[in-house]
Protein backbone atom coordinates (compact mmCIF):
# COMPACT_ATOMS: atom_id res chain seq x y z
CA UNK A 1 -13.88 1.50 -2.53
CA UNK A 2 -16.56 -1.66 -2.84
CA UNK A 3 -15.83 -4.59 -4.45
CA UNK A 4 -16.01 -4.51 -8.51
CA UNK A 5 -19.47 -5.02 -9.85
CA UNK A 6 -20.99 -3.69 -13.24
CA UNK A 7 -24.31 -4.58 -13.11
CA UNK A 8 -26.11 -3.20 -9.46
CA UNK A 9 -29.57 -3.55 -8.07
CA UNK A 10 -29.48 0.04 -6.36
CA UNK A 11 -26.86 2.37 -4.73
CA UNK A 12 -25.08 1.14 -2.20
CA UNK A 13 -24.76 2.08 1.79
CA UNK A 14 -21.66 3.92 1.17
CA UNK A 15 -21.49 5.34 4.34
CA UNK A 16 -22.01 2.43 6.62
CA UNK A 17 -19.24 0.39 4.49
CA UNK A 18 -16.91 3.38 5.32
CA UNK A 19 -17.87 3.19 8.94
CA UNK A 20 -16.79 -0.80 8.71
CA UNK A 21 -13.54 0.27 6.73
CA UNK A 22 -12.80 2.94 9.46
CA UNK A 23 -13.06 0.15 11.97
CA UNK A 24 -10.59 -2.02 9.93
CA UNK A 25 -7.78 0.42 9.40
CA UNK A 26 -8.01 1.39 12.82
CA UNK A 27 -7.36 -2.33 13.97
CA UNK A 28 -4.90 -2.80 11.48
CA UNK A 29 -2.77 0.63 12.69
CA UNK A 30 -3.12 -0.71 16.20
CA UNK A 31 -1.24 -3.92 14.85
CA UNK A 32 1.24 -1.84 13.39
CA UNK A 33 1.93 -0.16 15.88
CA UNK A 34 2.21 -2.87 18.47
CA UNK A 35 4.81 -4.39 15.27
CA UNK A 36 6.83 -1.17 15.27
CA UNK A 37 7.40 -0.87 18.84
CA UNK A 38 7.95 -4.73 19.30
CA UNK A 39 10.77 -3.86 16.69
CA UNK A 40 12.34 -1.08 18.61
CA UNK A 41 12.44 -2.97 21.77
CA UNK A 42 13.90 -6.46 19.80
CA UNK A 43 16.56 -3.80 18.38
CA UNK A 44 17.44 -2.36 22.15
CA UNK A 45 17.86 -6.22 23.68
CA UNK A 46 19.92 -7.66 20.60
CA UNK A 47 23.61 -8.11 21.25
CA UNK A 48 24.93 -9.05 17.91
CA UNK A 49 27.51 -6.62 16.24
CA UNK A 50 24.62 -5.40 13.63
CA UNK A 51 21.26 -6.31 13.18
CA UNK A 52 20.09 -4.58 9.80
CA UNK A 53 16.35 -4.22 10.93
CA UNK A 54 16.72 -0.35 10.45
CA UNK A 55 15.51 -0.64 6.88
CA UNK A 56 12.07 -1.79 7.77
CA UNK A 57 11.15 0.83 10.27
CA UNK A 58 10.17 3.40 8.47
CA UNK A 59 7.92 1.27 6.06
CA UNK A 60 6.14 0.23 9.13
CA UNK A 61 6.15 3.63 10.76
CA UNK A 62 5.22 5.00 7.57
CA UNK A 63 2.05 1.88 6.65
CA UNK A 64 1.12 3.01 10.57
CA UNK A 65 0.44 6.96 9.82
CA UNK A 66 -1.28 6.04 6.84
CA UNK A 67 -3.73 3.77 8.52
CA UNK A 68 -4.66 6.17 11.19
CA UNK A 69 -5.36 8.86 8.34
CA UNK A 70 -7.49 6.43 6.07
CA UNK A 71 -8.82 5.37 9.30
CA UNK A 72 -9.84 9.14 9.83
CA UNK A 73 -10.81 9.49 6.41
CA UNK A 74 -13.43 7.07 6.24
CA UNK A 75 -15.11 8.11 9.31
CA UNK A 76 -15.46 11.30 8.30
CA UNK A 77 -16.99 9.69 4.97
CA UNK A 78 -19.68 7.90 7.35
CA UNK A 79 -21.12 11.39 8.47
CA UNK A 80 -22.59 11.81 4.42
CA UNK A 81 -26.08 10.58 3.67
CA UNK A 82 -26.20 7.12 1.26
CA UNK A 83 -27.67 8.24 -2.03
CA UNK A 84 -26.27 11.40 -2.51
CA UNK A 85 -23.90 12.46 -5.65
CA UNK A 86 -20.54 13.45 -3.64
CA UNK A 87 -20.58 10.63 -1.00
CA UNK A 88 -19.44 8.04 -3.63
CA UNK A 89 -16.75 10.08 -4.97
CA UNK A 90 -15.77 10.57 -1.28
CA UNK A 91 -15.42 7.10 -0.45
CA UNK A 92 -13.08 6.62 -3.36
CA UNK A 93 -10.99 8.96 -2.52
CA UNK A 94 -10.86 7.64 1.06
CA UNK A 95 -10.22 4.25 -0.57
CA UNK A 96 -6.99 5.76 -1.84
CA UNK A 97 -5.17 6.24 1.10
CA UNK A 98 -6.28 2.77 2.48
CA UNK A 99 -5.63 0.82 -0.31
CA UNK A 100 -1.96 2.64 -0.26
CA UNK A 101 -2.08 1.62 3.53
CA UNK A 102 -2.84 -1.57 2.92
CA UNK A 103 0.01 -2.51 0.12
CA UNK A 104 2.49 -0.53 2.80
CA UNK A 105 1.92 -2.78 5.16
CA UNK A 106 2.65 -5.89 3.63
CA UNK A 107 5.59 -4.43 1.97
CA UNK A 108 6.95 -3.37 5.51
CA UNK A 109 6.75 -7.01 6.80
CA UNK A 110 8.60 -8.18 3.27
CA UNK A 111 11.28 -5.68 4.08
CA UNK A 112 11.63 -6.64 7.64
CA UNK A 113 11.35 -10.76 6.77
CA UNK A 114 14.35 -10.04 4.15
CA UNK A 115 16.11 -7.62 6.75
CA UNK A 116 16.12 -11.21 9.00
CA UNK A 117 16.54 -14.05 6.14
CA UNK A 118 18.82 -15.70 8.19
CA UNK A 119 16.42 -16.20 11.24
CA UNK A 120 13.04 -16.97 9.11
CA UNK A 121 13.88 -18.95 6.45
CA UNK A 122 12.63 -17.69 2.75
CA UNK A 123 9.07 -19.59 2.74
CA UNK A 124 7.57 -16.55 4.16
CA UNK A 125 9.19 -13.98 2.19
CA UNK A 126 8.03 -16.09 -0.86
CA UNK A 127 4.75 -15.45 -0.13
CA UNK A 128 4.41 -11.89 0.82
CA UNK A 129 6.84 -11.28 -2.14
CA UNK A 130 3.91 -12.74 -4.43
CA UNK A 131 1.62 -11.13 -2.30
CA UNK A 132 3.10 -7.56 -2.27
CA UNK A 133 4.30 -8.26 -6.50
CA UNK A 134 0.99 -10.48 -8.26
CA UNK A 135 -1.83 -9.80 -6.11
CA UNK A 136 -2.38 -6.76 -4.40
CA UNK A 137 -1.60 -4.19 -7.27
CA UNK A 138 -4.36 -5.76 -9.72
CA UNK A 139 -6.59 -6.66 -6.71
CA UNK A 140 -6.48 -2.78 -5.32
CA UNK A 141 -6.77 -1.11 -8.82
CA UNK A 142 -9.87 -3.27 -9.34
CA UNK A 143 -11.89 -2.52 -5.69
CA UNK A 144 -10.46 1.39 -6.82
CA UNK A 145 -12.34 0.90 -10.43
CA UNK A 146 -15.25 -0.65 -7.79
CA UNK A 147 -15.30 2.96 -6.40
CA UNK A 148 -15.36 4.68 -9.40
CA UNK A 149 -18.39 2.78 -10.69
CA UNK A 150 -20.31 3.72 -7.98
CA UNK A 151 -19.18 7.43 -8.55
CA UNK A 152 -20.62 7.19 -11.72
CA UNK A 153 -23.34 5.62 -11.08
CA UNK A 154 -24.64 7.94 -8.58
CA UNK A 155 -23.98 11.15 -10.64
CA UNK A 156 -25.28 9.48 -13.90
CA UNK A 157 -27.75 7.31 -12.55
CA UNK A 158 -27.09 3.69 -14.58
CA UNK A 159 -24.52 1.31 -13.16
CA UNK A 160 -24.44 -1.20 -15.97
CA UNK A 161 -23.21 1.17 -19.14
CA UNK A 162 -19.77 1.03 -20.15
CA UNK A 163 -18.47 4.57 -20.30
CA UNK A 164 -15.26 6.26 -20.86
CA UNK A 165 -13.97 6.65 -17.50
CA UNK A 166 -14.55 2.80 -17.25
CA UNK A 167 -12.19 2.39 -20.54
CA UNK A 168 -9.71 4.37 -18.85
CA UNK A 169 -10.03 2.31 -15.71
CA UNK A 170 -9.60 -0.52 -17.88
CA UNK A 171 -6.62 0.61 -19.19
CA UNK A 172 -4.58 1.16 -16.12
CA UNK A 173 -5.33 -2.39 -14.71
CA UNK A 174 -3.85 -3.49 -17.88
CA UNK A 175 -0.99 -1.85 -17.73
CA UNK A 176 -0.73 -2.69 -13.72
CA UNK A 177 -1.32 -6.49 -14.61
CA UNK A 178 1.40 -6.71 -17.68
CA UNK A 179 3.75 -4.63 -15.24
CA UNK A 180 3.64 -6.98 -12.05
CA UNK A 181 3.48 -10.00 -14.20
CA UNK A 182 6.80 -8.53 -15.92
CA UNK A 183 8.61 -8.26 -12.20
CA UNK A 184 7.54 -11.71 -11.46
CA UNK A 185 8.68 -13.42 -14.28
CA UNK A 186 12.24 -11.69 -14.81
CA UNK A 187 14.79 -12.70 -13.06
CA UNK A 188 16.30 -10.19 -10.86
CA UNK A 189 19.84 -11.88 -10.21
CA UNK A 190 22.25 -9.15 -10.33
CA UNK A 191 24.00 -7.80 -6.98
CA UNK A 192 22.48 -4.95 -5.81
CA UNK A 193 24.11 -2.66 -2.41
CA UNK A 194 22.22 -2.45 0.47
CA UNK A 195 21.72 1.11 -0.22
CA UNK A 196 19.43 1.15 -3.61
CA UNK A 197 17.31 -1.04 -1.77
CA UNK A 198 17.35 1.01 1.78
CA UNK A 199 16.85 3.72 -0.56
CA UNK A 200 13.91 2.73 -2.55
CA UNK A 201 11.91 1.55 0.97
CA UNK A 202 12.57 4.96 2.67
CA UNK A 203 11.25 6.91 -0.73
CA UNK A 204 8.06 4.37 -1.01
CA UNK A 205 7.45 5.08 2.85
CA UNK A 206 7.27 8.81 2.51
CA UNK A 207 5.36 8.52 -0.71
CA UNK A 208 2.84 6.52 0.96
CA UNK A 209 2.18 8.69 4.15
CA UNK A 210 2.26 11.93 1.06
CA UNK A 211 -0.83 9.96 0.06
CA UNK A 212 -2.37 8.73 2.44
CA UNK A 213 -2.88 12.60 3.67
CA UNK A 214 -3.63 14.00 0.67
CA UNK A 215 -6.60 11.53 0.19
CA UNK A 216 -7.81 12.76 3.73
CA UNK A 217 -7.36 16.15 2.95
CA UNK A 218 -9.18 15.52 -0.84
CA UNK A 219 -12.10 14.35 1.31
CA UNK A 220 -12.11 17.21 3.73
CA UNK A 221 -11.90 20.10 0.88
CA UNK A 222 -14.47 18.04 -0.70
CA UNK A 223 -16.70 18.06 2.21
CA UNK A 224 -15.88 21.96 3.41
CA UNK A 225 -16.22 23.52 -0.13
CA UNK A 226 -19.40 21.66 -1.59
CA UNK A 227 -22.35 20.11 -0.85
CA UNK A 228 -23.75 16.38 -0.71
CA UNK A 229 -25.72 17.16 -3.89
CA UNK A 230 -22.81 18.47 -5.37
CA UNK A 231 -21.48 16.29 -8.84
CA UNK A 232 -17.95 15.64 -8.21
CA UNK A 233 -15.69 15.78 -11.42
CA UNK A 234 -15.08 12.01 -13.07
CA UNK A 235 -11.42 12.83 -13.19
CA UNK A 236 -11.45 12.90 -9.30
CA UNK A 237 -11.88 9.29 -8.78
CA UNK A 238 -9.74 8.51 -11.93
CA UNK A 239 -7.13 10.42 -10.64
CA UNK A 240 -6.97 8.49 -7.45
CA UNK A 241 -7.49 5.51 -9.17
CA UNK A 242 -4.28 6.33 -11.30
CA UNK A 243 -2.21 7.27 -7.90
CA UNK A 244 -3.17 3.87 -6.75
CA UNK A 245 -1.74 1.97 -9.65
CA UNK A 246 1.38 3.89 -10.29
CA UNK A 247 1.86 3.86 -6.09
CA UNK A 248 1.71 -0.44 -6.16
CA UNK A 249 3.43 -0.87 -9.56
CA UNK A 250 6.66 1.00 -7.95
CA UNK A 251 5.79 -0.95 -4.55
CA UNK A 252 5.46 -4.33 -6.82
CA UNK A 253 8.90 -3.42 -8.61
CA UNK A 254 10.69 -3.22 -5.40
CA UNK A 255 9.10 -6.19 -3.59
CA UNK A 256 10.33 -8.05 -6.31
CA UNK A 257 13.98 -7.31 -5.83
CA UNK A 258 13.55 -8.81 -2.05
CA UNK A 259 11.59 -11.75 -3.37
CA UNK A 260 13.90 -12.99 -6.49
CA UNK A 261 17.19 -12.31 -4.97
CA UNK A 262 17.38 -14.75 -1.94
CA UNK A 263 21.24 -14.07 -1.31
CA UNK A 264 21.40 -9.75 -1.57
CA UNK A 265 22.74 -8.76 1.81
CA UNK A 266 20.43 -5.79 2.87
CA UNK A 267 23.79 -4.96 5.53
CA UNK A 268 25.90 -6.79 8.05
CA UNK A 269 23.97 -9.76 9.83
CA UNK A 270 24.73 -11.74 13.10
CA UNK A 271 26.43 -13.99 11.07
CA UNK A 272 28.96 -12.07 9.50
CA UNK A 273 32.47 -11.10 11.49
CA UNK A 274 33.81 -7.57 12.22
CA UNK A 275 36.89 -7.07 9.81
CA UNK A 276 40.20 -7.29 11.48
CA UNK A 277 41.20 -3.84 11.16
CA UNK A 278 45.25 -5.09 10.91
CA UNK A 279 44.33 -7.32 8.17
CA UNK A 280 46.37 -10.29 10.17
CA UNK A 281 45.02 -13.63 10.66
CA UNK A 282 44.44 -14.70 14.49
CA UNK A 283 47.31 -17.30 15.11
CA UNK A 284 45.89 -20.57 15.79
């Protein structure tokens, strides 16, 4: 996964910019870790009758795994000589699971921002709304179509023609772009339960630590069964590159329910009372 470029003086060193992207996820799942058990020892100390922080836990436990396994991934990546056919296809397969990391991780912090509204204030969730909603889907579909061009121009040898798997590349960040634009501008006012949105975190969670693994264990069946002159099939990259964009447009659709509705309770906060179980007011 490089940046998006059509036009390319040479192949690039795939291998060392895995060994830098290694490096990053691995910094990035040492953050979330030190996040997830800050959160579990904030939950043990709080006295309130109910804190709803459970709903962002397993995002965050979920955005950790998947760093440590894209973290994996690309170092495995960095053991492939620059140059060759397969090593391209390998890193953007790699670039799957980080890029699915990545959007994980900022949707954790969105979901444990809105779990605490009352004690932040809505400035931040604002921003990583727009964040997790406008930017990151189109931004990680295009560094994913980055990959593929350097698949295909390493098994076909010419960087700058526009080919089909490019069209088809094209296509999906289309489709991602109209579709997180669409969340954005609709208003999502309507009440809905703490549950659908518990719900939809704990499914996008275990969807993203499904795929963070399967992009490590792509690369490793890639690497085991073939060899670096091997030429990987164009529907490999495409087909991560697909994953990618359906993965952040559901991630985008639910971000945008904690972004646009400011007042959804996600469960009982510190401010709210316990019922009175007689149903009698407290005499005065």
């Amino acid at each position: 996964m490089v940046p998006f470029t059509i036009v390319s003086s040479g192949p690039p060193n795939l291998p060392q910019l895995a060994g830098y992207y290694s490096q990053l996820a691995g910094v990035l799942a040492g953050f979330s870790f030190a996040g997830l058990v800050a959160l579990v020892t904030a939950r043990r100390g709080i006295d309130d009758v109910e804190v709803p922080i459970r709903h962002s836990v397993a995002p965050l436990t979920s955005a950790f795994i998947a760093l440590v396994a894209s973290s994996l991934d690309y170092a495995i990546v960095t053991g492939e000589l620059a140059g060759t056919p397969r090593v391209a296809s390998l890193q953007t397969i790699a670039g799957m699971g980080f890029s699915i990391a990545g959007i994980m991780l900022v949707f954790s912090i969105l979901v444990l921002l809105s779990d605490l509204r009352h004690h932040v204030g809505s400035a931040a969730i604002q921003l990583l709304g727009n964040t997790s909603v406008l930017i990151l889907p189109p931004l990680l579909v295009m560094l994913m179509w980055g990959g593929l061009r350097d698949h295909l121009g390493q098994k076909y040898g010419a960087y700058s023609e526009f080919v089909l798997a490019d069209w088809i590349a094209l296509g999906v960040f289309g489709v991602t772009l109209v579709a997180v634009v669409g969340f954005r501008v609709r208003s999502f006012r309507s009440f809905r339960p703490s549950s659908d949105l518990g719900r939809q975190a704990a499914v996008l969670a275990n969807a993203a630590a499904l795929l963070a693994f399967l992009s490590l264990a792509g690369s490793t069946i890639l690497i085991t069964f073939t060899t670096a002159e091997t030429t990987i099939s164009d529907a490999v990259p495409i087909s991560a590159l697909v994953l990618v964009a359906v993965f952040c447009v559901a991630t985008a659709y639910s971000a945008s329910h904690y972004q646009s509705s400011p007042h959804v309770p996600l469960g009982p906060t510190s401010h709210d009372s316990p019922p009175d179980p007689a149903g009698a007011k407290v005499p005065s």
